[in-house]
C-alpha atoms as a PDB file:
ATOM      1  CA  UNK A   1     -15.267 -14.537 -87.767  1.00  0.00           C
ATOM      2  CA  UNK A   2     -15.783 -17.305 -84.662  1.00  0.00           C
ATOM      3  CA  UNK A   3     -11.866 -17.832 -84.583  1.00  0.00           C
ATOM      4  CA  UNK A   4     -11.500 -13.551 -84.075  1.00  0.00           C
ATOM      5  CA  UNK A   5     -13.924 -14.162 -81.109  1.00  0.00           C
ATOM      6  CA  UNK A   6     -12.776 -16.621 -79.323  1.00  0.00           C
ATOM      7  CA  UNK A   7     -10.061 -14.909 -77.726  1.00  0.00           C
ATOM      8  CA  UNK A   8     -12.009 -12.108 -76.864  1.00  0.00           C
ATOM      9  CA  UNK A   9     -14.188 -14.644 -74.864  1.00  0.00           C
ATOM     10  CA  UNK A  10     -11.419 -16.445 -73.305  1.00  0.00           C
ATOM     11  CA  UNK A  11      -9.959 -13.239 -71.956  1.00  0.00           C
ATOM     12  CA  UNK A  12     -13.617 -12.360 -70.084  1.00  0.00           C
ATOM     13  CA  UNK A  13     -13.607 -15.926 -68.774  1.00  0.00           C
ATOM     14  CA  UNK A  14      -9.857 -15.281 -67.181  1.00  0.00           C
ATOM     15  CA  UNK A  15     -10.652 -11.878 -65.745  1.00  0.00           C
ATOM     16  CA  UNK A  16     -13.996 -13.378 -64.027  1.00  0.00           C
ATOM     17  CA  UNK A  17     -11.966 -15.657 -62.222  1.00  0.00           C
ATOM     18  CA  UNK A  18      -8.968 -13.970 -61.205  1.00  0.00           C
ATOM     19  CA  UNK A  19     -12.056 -11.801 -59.540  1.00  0.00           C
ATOM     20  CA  UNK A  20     -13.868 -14.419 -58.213  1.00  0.00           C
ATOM     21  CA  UNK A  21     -10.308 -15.723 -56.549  1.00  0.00           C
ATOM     22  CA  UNK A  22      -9.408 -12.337 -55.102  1.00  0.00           C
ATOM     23  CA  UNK A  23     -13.035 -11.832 -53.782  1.00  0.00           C
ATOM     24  CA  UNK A  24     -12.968 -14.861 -51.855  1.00  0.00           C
ATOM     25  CA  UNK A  25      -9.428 -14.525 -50.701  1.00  0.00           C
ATOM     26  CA  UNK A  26     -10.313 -11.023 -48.928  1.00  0.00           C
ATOM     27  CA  UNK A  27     -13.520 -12.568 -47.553  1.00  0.00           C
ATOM     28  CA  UNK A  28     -11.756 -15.247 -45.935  1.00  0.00           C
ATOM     29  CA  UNK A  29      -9.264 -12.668 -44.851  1.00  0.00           C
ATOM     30  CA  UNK A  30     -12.093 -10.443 -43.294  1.00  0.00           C
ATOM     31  CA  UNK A  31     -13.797 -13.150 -41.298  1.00  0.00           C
ATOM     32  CA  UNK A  32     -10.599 -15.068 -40.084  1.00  0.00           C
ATOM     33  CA  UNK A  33     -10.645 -14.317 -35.975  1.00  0.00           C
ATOM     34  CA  UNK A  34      -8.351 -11.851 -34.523  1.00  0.00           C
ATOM     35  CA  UNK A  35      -5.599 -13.427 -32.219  1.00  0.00           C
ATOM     36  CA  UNK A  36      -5.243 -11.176 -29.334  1.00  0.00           C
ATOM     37  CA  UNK A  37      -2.005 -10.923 -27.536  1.00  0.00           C
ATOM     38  CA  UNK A  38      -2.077 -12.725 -23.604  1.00  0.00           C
ATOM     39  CA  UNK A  39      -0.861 -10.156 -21.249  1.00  0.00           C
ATOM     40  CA  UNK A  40       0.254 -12.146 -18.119  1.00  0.00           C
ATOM     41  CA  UNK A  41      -0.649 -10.143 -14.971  1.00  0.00           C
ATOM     42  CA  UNK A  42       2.633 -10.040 -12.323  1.00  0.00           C
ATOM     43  CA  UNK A  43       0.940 -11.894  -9.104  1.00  0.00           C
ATOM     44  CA  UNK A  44       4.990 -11.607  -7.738  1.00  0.00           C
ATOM     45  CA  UNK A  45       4.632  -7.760  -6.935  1.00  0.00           C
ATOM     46  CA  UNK A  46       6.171  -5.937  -4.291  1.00  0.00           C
ATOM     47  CA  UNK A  47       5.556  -2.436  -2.972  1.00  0.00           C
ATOM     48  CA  UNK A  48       8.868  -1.115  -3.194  1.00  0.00           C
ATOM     49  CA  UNK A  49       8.224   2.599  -2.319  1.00  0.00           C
ATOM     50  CA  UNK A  50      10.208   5.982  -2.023  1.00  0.00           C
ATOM     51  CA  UNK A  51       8.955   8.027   0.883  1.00  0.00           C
ATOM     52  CA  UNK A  52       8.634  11.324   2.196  1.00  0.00           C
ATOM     53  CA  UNK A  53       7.013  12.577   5.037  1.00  0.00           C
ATOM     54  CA  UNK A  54       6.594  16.059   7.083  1.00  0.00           C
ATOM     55  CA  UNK A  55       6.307  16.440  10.912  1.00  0.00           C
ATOM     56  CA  UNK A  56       5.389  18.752  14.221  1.00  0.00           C
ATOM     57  CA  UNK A  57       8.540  18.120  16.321  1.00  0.00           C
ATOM     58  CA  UNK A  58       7.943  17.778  20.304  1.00  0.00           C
ATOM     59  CA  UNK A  59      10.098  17.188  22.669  1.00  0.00           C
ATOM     60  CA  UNK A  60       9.181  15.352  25.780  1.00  0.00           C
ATOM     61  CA  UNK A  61      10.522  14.095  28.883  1.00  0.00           C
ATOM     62  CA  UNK A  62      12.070  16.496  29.534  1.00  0.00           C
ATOM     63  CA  UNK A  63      13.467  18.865  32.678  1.00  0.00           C
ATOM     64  CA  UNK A  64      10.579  20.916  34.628  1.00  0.00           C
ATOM     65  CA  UNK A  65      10.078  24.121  32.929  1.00  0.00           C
ATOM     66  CA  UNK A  66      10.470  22.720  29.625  1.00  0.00           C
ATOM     67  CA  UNK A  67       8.592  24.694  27.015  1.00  0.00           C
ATOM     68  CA  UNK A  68       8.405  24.597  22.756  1.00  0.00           C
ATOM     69  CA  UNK A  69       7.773  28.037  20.898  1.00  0.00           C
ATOM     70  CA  UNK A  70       7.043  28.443  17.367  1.00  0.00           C
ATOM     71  CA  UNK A  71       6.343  25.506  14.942  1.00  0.00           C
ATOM     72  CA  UNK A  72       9.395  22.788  14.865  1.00  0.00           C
ATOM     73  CA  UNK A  73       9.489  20.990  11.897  1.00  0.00           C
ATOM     74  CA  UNK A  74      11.088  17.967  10.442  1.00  0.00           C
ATOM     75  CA  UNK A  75      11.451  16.616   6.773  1.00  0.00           C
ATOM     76  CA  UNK A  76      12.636  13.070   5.312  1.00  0.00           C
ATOM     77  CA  UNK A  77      12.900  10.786   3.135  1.00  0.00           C
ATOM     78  CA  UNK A  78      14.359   7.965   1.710  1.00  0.00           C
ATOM     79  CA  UNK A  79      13.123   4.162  -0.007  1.00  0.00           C
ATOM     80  CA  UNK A  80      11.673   1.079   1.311  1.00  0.00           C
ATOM     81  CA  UNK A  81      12.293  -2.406  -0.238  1.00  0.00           C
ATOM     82  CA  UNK A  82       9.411  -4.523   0.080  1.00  0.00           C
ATOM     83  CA  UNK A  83       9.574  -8.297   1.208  1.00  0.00           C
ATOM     84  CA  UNK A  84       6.469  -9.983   1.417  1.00  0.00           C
ATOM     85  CA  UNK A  85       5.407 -13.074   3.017  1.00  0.00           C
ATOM     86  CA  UNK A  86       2.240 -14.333   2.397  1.00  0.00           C
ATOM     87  CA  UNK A  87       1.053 -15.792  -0.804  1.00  0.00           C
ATOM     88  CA  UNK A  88      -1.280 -13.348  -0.876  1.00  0.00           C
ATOM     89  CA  UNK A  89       1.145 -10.691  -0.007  1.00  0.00           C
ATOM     90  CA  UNK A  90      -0.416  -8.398   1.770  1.00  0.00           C
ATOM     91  CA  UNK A  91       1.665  -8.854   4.983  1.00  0.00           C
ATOM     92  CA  UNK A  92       5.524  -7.879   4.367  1.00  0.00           C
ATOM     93  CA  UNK A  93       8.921  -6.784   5.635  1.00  0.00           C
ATOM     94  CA  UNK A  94      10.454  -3.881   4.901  1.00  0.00           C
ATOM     95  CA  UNK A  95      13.740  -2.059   4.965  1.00  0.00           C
ATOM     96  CA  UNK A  96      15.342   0.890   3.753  1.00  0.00           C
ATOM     97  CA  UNK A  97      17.295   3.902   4.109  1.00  0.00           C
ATOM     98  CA  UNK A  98      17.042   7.611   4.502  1.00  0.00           C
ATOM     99  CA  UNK A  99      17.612  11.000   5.647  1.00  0.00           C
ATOM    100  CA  UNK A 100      16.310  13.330   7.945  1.00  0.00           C
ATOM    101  CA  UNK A 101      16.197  16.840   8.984  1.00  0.00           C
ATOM    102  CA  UNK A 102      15.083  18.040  12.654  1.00  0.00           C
ATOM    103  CA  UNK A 103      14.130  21.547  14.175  1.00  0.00           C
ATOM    104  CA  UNK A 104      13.720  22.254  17.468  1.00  0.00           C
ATOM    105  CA  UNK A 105      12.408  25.333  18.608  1.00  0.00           C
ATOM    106  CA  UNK A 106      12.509  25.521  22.768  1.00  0.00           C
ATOM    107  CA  UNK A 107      13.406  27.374  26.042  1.00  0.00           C
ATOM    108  CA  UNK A 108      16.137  24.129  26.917  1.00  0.00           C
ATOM    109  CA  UNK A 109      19.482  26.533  26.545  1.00  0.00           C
ATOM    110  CA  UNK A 110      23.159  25.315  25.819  1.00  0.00           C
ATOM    111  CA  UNK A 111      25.616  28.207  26.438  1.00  0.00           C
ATOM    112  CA  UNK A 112      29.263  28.401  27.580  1.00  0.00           C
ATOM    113  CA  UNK A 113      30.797  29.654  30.928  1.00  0.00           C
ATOM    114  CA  UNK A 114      33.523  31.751  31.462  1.00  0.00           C
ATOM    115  CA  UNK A 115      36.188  28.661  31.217  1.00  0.00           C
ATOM    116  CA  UNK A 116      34.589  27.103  27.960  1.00  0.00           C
ATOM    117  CA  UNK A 117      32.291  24.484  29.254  1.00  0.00           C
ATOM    118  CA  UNK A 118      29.084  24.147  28.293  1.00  0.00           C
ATOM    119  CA  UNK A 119      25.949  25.123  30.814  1.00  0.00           C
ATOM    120  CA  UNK A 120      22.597  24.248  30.185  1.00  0.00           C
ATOM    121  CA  UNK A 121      19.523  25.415  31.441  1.00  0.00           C
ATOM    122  CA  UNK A 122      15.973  25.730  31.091  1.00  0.00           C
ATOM    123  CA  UNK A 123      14.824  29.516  30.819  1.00  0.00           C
ATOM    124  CA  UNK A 124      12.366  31.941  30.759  1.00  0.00           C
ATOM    125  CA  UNK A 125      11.393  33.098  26.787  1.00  0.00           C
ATOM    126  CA  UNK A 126      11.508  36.884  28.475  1.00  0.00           C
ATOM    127  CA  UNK A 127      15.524  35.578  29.330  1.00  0.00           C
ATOM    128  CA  UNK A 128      16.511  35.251  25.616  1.00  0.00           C
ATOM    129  CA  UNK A 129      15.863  36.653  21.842  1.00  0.00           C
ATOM    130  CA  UNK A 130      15.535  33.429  19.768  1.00  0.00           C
ATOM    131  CA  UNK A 131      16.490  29.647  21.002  1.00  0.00           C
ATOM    132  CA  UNK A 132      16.822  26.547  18.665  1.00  0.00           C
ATOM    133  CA  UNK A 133      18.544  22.874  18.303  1.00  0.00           C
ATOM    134  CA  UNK A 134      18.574  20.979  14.512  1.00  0.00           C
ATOM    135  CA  UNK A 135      19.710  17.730  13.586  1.00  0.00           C
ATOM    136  CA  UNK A 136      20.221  15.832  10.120  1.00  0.00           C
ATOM    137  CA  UNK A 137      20.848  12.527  10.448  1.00  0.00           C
ATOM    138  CA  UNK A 138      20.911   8.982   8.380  1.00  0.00           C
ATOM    139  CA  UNK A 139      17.978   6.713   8.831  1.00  0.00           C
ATOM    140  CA  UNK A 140      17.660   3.162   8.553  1.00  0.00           C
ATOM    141  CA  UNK A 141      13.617   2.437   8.698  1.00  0.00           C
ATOM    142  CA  UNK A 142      12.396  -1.791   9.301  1.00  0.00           C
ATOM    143  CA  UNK A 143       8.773  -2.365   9.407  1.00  0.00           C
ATOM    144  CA  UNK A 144       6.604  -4.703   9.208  1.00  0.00           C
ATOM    145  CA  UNK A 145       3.609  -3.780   6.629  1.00  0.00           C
ATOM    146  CA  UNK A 146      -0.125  -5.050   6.240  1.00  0.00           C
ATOM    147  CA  UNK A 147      -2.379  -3.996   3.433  1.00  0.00           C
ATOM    148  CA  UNK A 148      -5.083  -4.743   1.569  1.00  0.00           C
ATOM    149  CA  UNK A 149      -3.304  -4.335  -1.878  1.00  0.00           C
ATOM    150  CA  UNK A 150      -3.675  -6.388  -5.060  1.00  0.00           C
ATOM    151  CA  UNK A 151      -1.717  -6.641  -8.177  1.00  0.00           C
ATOM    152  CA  UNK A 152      -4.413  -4.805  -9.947  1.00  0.00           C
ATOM    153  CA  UNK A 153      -4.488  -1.930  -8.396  1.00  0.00           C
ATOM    154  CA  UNK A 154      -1.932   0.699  -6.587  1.00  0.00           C
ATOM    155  CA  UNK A 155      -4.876   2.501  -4.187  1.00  0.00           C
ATOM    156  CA  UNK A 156      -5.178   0.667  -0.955  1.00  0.00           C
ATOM    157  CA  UNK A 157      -5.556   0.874   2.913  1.00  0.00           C
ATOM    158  CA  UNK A 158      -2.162   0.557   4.620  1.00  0.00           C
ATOM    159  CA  UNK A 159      -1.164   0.180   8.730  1.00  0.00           C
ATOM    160  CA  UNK A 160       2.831   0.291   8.782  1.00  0.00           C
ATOM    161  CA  UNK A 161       4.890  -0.473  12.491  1.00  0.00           C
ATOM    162  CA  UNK A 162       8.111  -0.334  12.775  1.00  0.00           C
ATOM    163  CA  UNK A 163      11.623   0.918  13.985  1.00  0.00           C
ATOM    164  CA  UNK A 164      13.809   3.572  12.990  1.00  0.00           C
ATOM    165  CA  UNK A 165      17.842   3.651  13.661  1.00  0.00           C
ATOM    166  CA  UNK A 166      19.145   7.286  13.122  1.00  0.00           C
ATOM    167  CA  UNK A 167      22.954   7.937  12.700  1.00  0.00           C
ATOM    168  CA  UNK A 168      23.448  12.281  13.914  1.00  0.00           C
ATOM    169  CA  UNK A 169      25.857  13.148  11.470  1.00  0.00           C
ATOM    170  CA  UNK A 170      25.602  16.938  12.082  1.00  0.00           C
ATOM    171  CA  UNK A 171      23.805  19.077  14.585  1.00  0.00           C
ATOM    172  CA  UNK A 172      23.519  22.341  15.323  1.00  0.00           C
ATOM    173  CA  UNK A 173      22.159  24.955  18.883  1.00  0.00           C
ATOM    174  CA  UNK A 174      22.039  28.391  18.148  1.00  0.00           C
ATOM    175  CA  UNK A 175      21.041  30.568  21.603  1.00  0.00           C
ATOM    176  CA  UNK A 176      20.861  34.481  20.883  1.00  0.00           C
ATOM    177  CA  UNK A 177      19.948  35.932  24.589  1.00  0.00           C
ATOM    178  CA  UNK A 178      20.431  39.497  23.746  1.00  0.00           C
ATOM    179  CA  UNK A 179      24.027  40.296  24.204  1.00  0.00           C
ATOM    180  CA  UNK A 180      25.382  37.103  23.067  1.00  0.00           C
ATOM    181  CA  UNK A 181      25.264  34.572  20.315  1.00  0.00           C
ATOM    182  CA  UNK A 182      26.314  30.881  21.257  1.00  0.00           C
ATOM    183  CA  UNK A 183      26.703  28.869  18.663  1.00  0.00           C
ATOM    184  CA  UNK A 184      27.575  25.084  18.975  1.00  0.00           C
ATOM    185  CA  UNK A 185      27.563  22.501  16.137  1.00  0.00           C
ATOM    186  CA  UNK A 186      28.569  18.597  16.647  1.00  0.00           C
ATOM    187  CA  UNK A 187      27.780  18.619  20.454  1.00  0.00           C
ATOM    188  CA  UNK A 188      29.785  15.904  21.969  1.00  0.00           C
ATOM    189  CA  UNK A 189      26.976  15.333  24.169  1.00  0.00           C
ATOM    190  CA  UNK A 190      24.494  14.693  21.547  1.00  0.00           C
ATOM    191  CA  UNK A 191      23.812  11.006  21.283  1.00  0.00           C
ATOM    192  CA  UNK A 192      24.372  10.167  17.373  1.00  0.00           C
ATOM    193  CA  UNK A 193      22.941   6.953  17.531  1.00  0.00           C
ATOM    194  CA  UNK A 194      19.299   7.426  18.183  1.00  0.00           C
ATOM    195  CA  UNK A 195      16.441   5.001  17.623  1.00  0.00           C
ATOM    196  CA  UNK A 196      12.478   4.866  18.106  1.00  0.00           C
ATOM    197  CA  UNK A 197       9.618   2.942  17.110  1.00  0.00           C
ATOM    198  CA  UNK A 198       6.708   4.544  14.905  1.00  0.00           C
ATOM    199  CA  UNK A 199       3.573   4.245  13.552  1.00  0.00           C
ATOM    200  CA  UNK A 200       1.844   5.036   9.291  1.00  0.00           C
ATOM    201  CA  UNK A 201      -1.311   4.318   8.840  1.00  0.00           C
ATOM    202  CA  UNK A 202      -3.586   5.336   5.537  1.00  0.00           C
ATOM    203  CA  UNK A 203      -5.015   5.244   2.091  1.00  0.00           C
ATOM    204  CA  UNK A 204      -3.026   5.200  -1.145  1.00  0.00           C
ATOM    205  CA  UNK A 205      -0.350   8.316  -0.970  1.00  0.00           C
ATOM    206  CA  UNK A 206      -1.805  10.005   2.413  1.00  0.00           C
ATOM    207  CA  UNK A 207      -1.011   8.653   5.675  1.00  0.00           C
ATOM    208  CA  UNK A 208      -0.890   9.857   9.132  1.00  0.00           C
ATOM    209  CA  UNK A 209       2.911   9.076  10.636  1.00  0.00           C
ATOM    210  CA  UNK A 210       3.865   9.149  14.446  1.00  0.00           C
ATOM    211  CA  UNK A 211       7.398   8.536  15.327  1.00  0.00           C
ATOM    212  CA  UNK A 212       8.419   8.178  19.622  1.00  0.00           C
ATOM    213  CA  UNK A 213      12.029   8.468  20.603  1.00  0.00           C
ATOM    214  CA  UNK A 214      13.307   5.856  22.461  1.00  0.00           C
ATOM    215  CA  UNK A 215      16.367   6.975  23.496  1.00  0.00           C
ATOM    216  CA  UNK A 216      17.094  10.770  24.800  1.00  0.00           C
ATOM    217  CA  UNK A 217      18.334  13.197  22.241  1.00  0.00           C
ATOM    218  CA  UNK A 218      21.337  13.863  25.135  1.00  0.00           C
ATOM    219  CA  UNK A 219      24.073  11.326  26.907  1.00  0.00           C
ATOM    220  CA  UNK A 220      22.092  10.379  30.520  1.00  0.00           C
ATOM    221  CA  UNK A 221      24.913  12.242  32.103  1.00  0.00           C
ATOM    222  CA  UNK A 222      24.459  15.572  31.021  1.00  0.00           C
ATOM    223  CA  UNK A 223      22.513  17.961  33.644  1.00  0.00           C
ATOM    224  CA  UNK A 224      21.033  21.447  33.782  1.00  0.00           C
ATOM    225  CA  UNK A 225      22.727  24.007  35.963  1.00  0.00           C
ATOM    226  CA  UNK A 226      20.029  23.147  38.652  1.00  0.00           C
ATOM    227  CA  UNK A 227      21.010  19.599  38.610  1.00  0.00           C
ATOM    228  CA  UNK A 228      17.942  17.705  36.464  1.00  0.00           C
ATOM    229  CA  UNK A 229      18.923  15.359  33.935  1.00  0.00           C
ATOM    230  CA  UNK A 230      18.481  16.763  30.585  1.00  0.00           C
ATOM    231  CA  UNK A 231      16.829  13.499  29.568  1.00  0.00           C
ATOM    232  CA  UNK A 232      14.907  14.877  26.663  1.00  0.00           C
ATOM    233  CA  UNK A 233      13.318  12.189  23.996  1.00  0.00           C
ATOM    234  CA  UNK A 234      11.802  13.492  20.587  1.00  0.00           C
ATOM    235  CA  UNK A 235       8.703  12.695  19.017  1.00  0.00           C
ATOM    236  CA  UNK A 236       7.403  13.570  15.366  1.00  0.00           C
ATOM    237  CA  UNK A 237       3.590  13.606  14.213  1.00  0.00           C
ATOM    238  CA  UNK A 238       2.340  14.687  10.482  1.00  0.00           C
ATOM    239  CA  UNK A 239       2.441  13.196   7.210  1.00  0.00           C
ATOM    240  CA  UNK A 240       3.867  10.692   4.893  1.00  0.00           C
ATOM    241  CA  UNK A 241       3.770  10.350   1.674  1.00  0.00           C
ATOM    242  CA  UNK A 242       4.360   6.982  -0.322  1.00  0.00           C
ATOM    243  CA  UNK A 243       5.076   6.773  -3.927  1.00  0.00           C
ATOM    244  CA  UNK A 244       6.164   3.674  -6.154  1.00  0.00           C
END
């Protein structure tokens, strides 16, 4: 009767163990530390940025008389590779490339004369129907940036300063003066190099932008039919818009 029990007995003592083991084994496996993963912060950033900004065209400069109707507007955009140098980097170079669209809306008329050659003139709004000049050019922006950026966080106050070298690659006068339409696209007397020096200053995405022609929108030799130089120079004011 003791040698039927004994197994019995031996088989309770085997079970209690193998419990005891796997009881301790998850405890130990509950109370064993977690090992988070180290995220390593960049401290190397750069702002590289696309860009897009929207202006009030005005032309200024220009011959007595001179006079802007409507709203002229002006679109671009483009991207800006960031250099900086300071170890804190918050003071950078920049450099990048665009395009841009121009609309001018004004009483400074390009027609033709009777032998083909072109007359301008500045005139009366009661002289024509509708009067306008565009441009789209390529844009090659280099600034120089400060900002109080870090690499923990993308909102931050921004003053940008800088030139801008435009290439014309098309433009386009359209002068309606009631009996006549005078159309004229590529003027040869368009400067297509053009180049300024402008101004972004802001918070995060919204920024105020001004942009001053250095150079006149017209060659130095061309003339109205009264003799002034046509010696026009553009400037842009509105908006831009940065976004990594």
């Amino acid at each position: 009767m003791k040698n039927s029990l004994k197994p019995k007995y031996d088989m309770r003592l085997l079970l209690s163990c193998l419990f005891l083991v796997s009881f301790f084994n998850s405890f130990a496996q509950e109370v064993k530390p977690e090992l988070k993963p180290i995220v390593k912060i960049d401290s190397l950033y750069r702002e590289d940025q696309f860009y897009f900004s929207i202006t009030y065209n005005l032309l200024v400069q220009g011959p007595s008389g001179l006079k802007q109707d409507k709203f002229s507007a002006g679109i671009s955009g483009g991207f800006l590779r960031d250099m900086p140098i300071n170890k804190d980097r918050t003071i950078a170079i920049a450099a990048g490339l665009g395009f841009s669209y121009q609309n001018f809306y004004q009483n400074l008329t390009i027609s033709k004369d009777q032998n083909g050659k072109q007359v301008y003139g500045v005139n009366n709004y009661s002289e024509f129907a509708s009067n306008r000049y565009k441009q789209y050019s390529v844009d090659v922006p280099i600034e120089f940036r400060w900002r109080n950026s870090t690499y923990e966080s993308y909102k931050f106050w921004r003053i940008y300063s800088g030139v801008k070298l435009s290439y014309v690659f098309s433009d386009k006068s359209i002068l309606k003066d009631g009996d006549n339409t005078f159309k004229i696209s590529n003027n040869k007397d368009i400067n297509q190099f053009q180049y300024g020096i402008y101004l972004s200053a802001g918070y995060n995405t919204w920024n105020v932008y001004c942009y001053y022609g250095l150079n006149g929108l017209f060659d130095k030799s061309v003339k109205t039919v009264l003799g002034e130089n046509v010696a026009v120079k553009a400037m842009n004011i509105g908006l831009i818009f940065y976004i990594l």
